[in-house]
Every structure is written in C-alpha cells, then in structure tokens.
Protein backbone atom coordinates (compact mmCIF):
# COMPACT_ATOMS: atom_id res chain seq x y z
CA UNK A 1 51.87 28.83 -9.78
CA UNK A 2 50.06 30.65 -12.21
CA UNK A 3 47.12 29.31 -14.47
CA UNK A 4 44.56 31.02 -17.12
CA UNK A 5 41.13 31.29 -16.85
CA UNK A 6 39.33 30.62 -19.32
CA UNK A 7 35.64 31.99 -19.84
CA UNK A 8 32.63 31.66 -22.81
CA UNK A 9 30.25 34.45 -22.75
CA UNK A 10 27.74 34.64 -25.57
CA UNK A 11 30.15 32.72 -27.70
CA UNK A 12 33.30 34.75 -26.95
CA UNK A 13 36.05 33.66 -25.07
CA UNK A 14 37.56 35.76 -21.75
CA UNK A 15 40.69 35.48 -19.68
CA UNK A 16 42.27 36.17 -17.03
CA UNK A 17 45.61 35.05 -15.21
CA UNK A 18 45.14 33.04 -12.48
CA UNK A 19 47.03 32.17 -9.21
CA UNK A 20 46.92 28.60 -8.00
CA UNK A 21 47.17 28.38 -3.97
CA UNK A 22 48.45 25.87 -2.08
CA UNK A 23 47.69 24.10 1.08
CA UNK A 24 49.58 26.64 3.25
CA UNK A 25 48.02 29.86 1.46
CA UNK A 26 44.90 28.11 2.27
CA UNK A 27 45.01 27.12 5.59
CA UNK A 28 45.83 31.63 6.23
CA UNK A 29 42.90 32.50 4.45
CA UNK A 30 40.09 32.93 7.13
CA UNK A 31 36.54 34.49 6.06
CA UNK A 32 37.71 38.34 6.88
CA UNK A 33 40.93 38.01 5.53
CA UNK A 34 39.08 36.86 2.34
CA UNK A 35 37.17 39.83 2.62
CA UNK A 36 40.26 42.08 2.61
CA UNK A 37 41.23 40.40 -0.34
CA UNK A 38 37.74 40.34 -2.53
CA UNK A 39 37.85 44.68 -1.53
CA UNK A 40 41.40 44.75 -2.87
CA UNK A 41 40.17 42.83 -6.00
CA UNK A 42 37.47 45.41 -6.42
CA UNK A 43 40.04 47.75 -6.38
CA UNK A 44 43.62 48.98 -4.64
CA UNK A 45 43.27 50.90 -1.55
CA UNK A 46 44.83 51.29 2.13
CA UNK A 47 44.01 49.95 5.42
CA UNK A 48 41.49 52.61 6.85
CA UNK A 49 39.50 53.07 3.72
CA UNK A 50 39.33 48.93 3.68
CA UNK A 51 37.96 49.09 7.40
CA UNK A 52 35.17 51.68 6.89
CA UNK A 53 33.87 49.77 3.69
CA UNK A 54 34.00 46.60 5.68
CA UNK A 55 33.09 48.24 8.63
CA UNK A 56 35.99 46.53 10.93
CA UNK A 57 38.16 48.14 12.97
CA UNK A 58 41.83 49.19 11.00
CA UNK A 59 43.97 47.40 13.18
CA UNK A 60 42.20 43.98 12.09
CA UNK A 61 42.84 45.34 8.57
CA UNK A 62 46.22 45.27 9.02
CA UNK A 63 46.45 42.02 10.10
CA UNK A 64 44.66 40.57 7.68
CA UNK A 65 46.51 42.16 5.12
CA UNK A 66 50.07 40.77 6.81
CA UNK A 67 48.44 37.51 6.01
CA UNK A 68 47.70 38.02 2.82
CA UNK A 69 50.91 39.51 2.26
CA UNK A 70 52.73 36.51 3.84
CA UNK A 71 51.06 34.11 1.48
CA UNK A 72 51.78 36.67 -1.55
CA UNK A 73 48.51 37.44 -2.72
CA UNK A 74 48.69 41.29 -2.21
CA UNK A 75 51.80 43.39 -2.84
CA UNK A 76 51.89 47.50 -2.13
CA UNK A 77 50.81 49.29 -5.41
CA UNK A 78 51.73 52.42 -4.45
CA UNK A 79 52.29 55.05 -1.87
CA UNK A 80 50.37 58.48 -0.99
CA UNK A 81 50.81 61.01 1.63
CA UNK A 82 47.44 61.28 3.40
CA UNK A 83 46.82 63.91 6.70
CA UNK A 84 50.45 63.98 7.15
CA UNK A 85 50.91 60.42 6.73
CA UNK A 86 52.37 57.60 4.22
CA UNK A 87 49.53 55.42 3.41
CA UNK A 88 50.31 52.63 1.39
CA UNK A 89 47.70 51.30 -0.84
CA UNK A 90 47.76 47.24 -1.72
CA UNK A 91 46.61 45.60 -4.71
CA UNK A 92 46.16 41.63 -5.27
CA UNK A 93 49.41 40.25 -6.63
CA UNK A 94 47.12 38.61 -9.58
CA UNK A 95 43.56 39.20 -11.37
CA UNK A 96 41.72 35.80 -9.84
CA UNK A 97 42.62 33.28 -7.25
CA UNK A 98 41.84 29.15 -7.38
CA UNK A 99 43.13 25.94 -5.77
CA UNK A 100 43.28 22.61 -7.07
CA UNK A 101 41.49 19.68 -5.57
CA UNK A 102 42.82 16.97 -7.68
CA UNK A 103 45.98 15.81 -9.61
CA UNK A 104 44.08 14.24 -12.21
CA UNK A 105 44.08 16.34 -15.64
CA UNK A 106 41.93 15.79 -18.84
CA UNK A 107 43.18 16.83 -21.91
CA UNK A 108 40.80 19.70 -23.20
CA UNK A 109 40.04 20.09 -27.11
CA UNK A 110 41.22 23.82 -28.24
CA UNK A 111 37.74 23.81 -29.91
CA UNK A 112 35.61 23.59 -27.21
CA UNK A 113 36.40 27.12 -26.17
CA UNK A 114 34.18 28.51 -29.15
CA UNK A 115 32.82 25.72 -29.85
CA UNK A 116 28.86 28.34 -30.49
CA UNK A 117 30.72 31.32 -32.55
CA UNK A 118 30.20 31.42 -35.40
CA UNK A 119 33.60 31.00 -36.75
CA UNK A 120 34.22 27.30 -35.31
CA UNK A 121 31.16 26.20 -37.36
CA UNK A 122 33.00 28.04 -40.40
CA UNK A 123 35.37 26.06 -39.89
CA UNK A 124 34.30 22.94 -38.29
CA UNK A 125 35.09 21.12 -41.56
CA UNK A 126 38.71 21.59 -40.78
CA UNK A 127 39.01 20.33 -37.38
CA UNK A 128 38.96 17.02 -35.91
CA UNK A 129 39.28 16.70 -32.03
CA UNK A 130 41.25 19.61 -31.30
CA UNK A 131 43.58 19.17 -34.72
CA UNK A 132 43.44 21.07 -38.15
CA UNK A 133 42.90 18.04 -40.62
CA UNK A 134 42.82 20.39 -43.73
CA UNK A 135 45.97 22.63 -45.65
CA UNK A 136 46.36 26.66 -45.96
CA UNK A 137 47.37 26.80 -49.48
CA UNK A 138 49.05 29.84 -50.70
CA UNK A 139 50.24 30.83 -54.10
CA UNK A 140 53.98 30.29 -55.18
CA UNK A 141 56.17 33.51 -54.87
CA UNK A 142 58.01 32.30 -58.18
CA UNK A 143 56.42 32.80 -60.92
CA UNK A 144 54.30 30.06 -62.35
CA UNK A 145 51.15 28.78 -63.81
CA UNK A 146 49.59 30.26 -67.22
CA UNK A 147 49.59 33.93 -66.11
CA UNK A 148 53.56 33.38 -65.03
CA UNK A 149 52.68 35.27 -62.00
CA UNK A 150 54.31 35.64 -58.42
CA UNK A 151 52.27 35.61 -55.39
CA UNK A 152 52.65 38.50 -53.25
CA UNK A 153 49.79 37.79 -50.64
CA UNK A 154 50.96 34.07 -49.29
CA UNK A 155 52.32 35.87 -46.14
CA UNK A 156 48.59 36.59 -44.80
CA UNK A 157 48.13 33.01 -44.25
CA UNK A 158 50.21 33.64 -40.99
CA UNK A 159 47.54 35.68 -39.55
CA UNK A 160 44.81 33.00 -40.46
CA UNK A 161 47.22 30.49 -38.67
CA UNK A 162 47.33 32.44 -35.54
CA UNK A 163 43.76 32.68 -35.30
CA UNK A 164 42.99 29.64 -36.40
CA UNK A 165 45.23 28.13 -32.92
CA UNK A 166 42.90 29.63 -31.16
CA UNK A 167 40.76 26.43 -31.68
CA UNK A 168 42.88 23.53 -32.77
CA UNK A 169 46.35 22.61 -33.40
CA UNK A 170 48.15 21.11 -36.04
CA UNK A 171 48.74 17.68 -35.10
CA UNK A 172 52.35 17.37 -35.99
CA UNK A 173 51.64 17.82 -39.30
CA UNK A 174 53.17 20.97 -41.26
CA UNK A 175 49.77 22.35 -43.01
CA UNK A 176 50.75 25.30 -45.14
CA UNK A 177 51.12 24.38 -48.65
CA UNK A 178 52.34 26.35 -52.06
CA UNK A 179 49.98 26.02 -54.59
CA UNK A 180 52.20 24.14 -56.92
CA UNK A 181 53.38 21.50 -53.97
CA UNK A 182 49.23 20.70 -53.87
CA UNK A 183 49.49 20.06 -58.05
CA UNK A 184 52.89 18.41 -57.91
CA UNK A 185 51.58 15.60 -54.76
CA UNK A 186 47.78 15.95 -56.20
CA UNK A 187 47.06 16.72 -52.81
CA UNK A 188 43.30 17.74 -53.26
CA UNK A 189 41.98 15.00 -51.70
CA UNK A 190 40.98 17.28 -48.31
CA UNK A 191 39.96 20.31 -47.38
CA UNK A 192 41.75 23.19 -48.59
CA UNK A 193 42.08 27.04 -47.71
CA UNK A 194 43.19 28.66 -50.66
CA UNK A 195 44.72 32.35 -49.53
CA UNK A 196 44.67 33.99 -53.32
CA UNK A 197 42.93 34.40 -56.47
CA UNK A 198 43.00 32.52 -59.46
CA UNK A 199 46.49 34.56 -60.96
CA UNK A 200 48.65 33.78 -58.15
CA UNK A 201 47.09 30.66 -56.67
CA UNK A 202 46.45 28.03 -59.53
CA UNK A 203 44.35 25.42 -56.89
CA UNK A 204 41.88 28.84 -56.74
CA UNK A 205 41.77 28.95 -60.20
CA UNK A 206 40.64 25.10 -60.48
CA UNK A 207 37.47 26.15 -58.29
CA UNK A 208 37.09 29.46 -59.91
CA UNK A 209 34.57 28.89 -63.00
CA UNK A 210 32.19 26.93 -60.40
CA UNK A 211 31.73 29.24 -58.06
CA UNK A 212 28.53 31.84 -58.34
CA UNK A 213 30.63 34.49 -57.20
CA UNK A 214 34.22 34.42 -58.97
CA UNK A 215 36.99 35.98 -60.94
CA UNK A 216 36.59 37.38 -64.30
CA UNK A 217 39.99 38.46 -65.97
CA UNK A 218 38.98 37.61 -69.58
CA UNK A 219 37.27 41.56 -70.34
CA UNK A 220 38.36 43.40 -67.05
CA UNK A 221 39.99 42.31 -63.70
CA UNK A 222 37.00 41.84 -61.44
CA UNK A 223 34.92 40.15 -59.21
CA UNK A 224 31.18 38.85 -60.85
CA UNK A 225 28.21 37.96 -59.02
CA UNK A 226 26.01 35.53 -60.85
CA UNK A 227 23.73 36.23 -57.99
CA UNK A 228 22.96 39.49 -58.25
CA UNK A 229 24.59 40.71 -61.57
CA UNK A 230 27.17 42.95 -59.56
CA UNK A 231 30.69 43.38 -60.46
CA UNK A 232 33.75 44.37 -58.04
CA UNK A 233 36.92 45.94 -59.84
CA UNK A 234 38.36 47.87 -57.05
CA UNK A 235 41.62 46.84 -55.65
CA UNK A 236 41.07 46.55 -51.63
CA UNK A 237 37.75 44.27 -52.66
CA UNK A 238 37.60 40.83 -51.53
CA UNK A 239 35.61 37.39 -52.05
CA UNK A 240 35.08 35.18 -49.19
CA UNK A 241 33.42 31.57 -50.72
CA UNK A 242 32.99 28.27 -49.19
CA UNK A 243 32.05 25.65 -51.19
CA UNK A 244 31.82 21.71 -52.02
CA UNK A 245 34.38 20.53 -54.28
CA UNK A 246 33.82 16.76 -54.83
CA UNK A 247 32.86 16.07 -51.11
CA UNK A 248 35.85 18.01 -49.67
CA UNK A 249 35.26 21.85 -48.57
CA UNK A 250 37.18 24.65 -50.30
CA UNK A 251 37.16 28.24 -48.29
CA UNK A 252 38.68 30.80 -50.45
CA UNK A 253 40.33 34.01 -49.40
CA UNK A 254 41.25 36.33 -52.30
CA UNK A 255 41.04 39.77 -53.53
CA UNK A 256 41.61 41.23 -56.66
CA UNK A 257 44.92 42.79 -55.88
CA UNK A 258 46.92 41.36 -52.46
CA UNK A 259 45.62 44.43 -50.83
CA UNK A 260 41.83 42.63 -51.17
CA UNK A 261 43.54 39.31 -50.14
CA UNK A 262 44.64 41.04 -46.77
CA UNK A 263 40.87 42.41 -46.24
CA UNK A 264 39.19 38.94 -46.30
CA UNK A 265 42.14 37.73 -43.93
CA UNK A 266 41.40 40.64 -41.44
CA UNK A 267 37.38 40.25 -41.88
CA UNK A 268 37.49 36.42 -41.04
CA UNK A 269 39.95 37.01 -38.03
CA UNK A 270 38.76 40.45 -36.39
CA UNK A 271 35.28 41.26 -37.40
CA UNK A 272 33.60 37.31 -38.30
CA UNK A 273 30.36 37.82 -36.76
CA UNK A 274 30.28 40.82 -39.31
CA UNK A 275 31.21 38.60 -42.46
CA UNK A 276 29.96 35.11 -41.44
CA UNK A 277 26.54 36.40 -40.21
CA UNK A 278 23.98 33.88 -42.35
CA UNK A 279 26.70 31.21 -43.07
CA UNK A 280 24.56 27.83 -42.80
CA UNK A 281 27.17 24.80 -42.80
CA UNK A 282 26.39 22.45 -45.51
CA UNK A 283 25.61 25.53 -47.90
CA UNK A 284 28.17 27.21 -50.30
CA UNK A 285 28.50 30.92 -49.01
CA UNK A 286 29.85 33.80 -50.16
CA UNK A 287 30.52 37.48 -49.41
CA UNK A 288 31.89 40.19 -51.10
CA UNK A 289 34.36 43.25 -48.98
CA UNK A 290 35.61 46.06 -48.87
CA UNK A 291 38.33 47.55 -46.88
CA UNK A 292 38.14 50.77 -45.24
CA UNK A 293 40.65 53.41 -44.03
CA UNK A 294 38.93 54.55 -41.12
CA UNK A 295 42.06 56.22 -39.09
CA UNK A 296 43.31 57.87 -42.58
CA UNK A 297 46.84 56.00 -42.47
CA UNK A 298 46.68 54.58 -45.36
CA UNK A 299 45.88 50.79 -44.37
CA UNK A 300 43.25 49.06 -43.94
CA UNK A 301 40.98 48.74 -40.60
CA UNK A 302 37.53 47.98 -41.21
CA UNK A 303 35.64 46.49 -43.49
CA UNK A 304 32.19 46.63 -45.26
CA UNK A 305 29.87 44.04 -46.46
CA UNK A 306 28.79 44.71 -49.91
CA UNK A 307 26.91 41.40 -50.86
C-alpha cells in the first residue's frame, strides 16, 4: 500500500512516495537484508558490487536480495553484460519504506504543512482549520460596470486555487465568485481575493481610491505610488496589496493589462519568498512587478520587484 511522505525543511514542504509494509514483509526483513536494501536505496547496483561495499560474501547477497524480492521491495532495474556475464542490477521498488503501528488516524489540517512560510501567514486570514473561509473574486467576462468592460484575466484564479490546496480546502463551499455575483448578494462581508483591476473587476475598484498604491486611469492607464511618487504604465506590471477593508482583509491581484494580472498570480504561487519578503500580518502591504522573459519565448517566467 502506498503512502506520501511528507517533510518541512526551512519552511518548505518535501515528498516522497512511500511503501507501507505489512506484518509478513516485516517479519523477512533481518538486519543484513536491511542493509541490502538501505545500499540499493543509495543507489541500483548488482550482487557483487553490494558484497564488497558491505563487505559480505555474494552468495549472502543473493539471498538477501530473494527476500527482498519476495516481499516486493526491490525489482531488477536493468541488465549489463559484465566479464562475460549478465549481471542484473536491482533497485528498491519505491523511494522510502514505513509500517504502521496503529489503526487509529487523526485528521491532519492541510495548513500545518507550511504552517512557517511565508505564504500561509499571507494568507492566514483566509483559512480556518484546514478550510478557505474567504472568496476568489474575479471580474465578469460580460461586459459590465461603468467602463462596460469584459474581463479577460478571471481564468488565473485557477492557478491561485491550485496553490492555494496546498494548505486548506474548501469546505464544501464553492468559493470563486464574479464580481457582479459579490454586488448582486452584497457579499463583502468576508475576506475577499480580488484577481483584477479596477476596469474589469468592479469589487477592486471599490478598494481602489484607498489604497497607497492603486490605479490611476483618469490622465494615463497606470499604476501610482503615493509612497514613493513612482508610476507603472507598462503592460506586464503588476500590484500585489493587502489591506483592511472594514475589519475584513482584501488581497488584490491585478495588473494593468491581463498580462500584469498573470505576473502577480505567478509571483505569489512560484517565487513568494521573493514578493512577500517584509509582509508583517496586521499591516497593509504592497508590491509592485514586473514580468520577465527570461527564455525569450515570449511569456512570462520571472519576475522583478520594483517597489
């Protein structure tokens, strides 16, 4: 039966697969046919290499490794004609081995498997023992609101949503909202993730004139820091802001064009220690990005902090 398991190192999470044994595998598994077994895990090899690194005599190696075989923990990886003859080389028939002592399960919260990155605190506000409490909210694709605009960026809230399973689920409860469902059930009374600007997303534009980094489309189509004075009018620039809105957290996700939207989405999910670095929880936060090219194919792949 296989299992995962699951690591935290230095607040990332590692896995592996993981075989479950059972009482029979057990019982074969004497101290040197263990040994066998941790060299094959090190890496594959054949019976007479195995007995001069364990310094046994080959014979012994092969019946350890009929054991192991027996209880299907190694498998032959490959063969190779060696001095005239067909050695086969084993490998283990998974990455990490376990048994189980109990029947008795607890129920384990998604969250505690980052629960010291940086991006669970980001987002603590959201989730509630293991279960997203908040909404995504994403602009209409019909157009709508005072721009009569269509949103064309409310499909990068399914990356956020796979990420974001990576720490809690959602509870039975179907969490992605359009923009005008949120005005239509005045459903602001949690916290929101608003994927889009003020244009396409009107709950964004409702937060908008608050924030000390925001939209400006009344001149020119940017993005204005009241912090340090800087504007933003490139296309593949994005504002990530958290905020209080009347005791309920807003975390907004928008570019200037979708292509911006689609850089904040891939900063939060693939480089967050990058773009979070400094969030304090309780504090409204923001950052400014830009995607990057790197690999020249014409999409985006990294980003850069610009304030």
């Amino acid at each position: 039966m296989s299992e995962r398991l699951v690591r935290e190192r230095e607040g990332e999470v590692w896995m592996k697969d993981m075989e479950m044994l059972d009482e029979e595998s057990i019982d074969s598994l004497s101290s040197k046919t263990v040994g066998v077994l941790g060299s094959l895990i090190e890496e594959e090899s054949y019976p007479r290499k195995i007995a001069e690194k364990l310094g046994i005599h080959e014979q012994r190696v092969y019946y350890h490794i009929n054991k192991l075989k027996e209880s299907g923990l190694v498998e032959v990886s490959r063969e190779e004609r060696r001095g005239g003859a067909l050695c086969k080389f084993y490998r283990p028939t998974a990455e990490a081995f376990g048994f189980n002592m109990s029947d008795r399960w607890s129920r384990s919260k998604k969250s505690t498997l980052k629960t010291d990155s940086g991006t669970l605190n980001f987002f603590s506000d959201f989730i509630d023992s293991g279960v997203f409490g908040g909404s995504i909210v994403v602009g209409s694709p019909k157009e709508h609101g005072p721009f009569m605009t269509a949103a064309r960026d409310g499909h990068y809230a399914i990356q956020l949503g796979l990420y974001l399973g990576g720490f809690c689920d959602t509870g039975n409860r179907f969490v992605v909202k359009l923009d005008t469902e949120v005005k239509a059930e005045e459903a602001l009374d949690r916290d929101l993730i608003l994927v889009g600007g003020p244009i396409t997303n009107t709950v964004s534009r409702d937060i908008n004139e608050g924030l000390e980094v925001g939209f400006d489309w009344e001149n020119r189509w940017k993005i204005v820091s009241k912090i340090t004075g800087n504007s933003y009018s490139d296309e593949n620039i994005g504002l990530v802001a958290k905020v209080d809105v009347n005791g309920h957290s807003r975390i907004l996700l928008s570019g200037l064009d979708f292509e911006g939207t689609k850089t904040c989405i891939l900063g939060v999910t693939q480089q967050p220690k990058k773009v979070l670095e400094g969030y304090n929880r309780g504090s409204d936060f923001y950052r400014v990005i830009k995607g990057l090219d790197r690999d020249g194919d014409g999409k985006t792949d990294d980003i850069e902090v610009l304030e």
